[in-house]
Protein backbone atom coordinates (compact mmCIF):
# COMPACT_ATOMS: atom_id res chain seq x y z
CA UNK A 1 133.27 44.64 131.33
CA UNK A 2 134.25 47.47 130.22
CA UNK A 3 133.05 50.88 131.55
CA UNK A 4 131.25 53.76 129.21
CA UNK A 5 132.45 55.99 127.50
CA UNK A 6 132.20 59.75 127.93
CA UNK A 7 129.46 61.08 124.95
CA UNK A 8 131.09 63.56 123.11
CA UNK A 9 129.25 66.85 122.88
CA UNK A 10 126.67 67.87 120.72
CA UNK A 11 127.48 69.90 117.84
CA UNK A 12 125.93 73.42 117.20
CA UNK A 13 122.88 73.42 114.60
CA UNK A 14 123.37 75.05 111.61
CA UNK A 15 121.61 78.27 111.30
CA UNK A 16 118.33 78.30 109.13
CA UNK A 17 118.75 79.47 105.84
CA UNK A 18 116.45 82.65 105.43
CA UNK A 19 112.93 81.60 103.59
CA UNK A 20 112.31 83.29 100.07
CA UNK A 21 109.24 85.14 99.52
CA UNK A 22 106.96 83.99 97.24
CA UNK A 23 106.31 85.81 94.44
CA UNK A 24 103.17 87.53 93.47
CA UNK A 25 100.49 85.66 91.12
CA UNK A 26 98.64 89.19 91.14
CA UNK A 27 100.29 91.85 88.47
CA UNK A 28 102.83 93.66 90.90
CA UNK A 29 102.22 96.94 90.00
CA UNK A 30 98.58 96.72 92.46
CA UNK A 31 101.09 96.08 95.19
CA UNK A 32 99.83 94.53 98.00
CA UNK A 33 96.66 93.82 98.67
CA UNK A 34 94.10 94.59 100.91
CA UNK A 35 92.85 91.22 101.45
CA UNK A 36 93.28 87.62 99.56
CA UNK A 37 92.12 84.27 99.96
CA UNK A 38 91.51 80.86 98.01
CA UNK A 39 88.69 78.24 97.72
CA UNK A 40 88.68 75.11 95.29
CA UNK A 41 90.79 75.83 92.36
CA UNK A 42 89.94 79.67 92.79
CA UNK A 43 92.34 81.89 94.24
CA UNK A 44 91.37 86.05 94.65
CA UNK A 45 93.16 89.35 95.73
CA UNK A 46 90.93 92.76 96.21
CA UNK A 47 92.78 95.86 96.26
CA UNK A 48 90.51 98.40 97.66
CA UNK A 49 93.00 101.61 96.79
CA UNK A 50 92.85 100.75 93.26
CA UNK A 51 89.40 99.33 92.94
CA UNK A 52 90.34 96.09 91.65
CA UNK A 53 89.92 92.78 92.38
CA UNK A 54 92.13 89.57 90.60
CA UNK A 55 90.85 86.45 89.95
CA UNK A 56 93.12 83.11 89.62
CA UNK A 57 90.81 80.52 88.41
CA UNK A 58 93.05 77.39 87.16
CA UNK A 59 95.70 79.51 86.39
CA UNK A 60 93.94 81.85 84.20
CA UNK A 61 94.46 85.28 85.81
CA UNK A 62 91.98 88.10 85.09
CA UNK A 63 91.70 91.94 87.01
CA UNK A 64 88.35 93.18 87.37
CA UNK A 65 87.58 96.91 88.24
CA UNK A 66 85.56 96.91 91.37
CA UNK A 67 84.37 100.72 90.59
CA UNK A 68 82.59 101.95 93.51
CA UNK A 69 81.62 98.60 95.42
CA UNK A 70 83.88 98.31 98.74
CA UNK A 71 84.22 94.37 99.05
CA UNK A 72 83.70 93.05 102.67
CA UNK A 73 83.16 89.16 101.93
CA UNK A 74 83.88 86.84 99.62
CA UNK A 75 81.72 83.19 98.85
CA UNK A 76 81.64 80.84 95.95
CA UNK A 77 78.89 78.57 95.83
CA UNK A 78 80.05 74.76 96.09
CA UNK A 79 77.73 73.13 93.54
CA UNK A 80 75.82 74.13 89.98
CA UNK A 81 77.35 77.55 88.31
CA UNK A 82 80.22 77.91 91.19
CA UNK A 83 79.23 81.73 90.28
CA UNK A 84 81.99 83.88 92.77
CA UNK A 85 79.91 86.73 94.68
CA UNK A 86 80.85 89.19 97.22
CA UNK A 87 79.64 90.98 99.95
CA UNK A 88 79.37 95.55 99.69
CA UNK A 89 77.99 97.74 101.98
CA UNK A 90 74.84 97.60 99.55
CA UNK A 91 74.35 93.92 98.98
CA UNK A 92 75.75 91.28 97.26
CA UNK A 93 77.07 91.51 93.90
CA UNK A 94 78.25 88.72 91.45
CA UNK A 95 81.53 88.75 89.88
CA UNK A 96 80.38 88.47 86.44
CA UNK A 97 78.57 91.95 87.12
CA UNK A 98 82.36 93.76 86.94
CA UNK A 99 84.20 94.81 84.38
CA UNK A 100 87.16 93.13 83.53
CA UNK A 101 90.23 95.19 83.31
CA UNK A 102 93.26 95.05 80.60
């Protein structure tokens, strides 16, 4: 019988290639926003310096302006009209209530 060999050494990894950002599905120009989030098929980003908020539903985009409500919360109801409300300072306020923007 022969005896073992020596194991060679291990070779260096390879460095990790830097990850690319993902683009925006928001119109750049509101830059980045103050908070974002997704339920279901329905994805949202509310910029509160601009008073807007963006709405992804299926892939149709739309901006909405959020005039002088200051969103806190978010909710879309799981069953029946899946109507999108948010929380203010003064209440809750549905989505078709805003303005729609461009």
């Amino acid at each position: 019988m022969e005896p073992m060999k020596p194991m060679e050494p291990m070779k260096p990894m390879e460095p990790m290639k830097p990850m690319k950002a993902e683009k925006p599905w928001w119109p750049g120009d509101l830059g980045s926003p103050s908070s974002s989030g997704s339920q279901n098929e329905t994805r949202y980003a509310y910029f509160d310096d601009a008073h807007r908020l963006v709405v992804d539903r299926d892939g149709e985009v739309t901006t909405y302006d959020t005039g002088s409500h200051r969103i806190q919360g978010f909710g879309q109801q799981q069953s029946g009209d899946s109507a999108m409300r948010f929380q203010t300072e003064s209440g809750t306020v549905d989505l078709s209530t805003l303005k729609t923007v461009g």
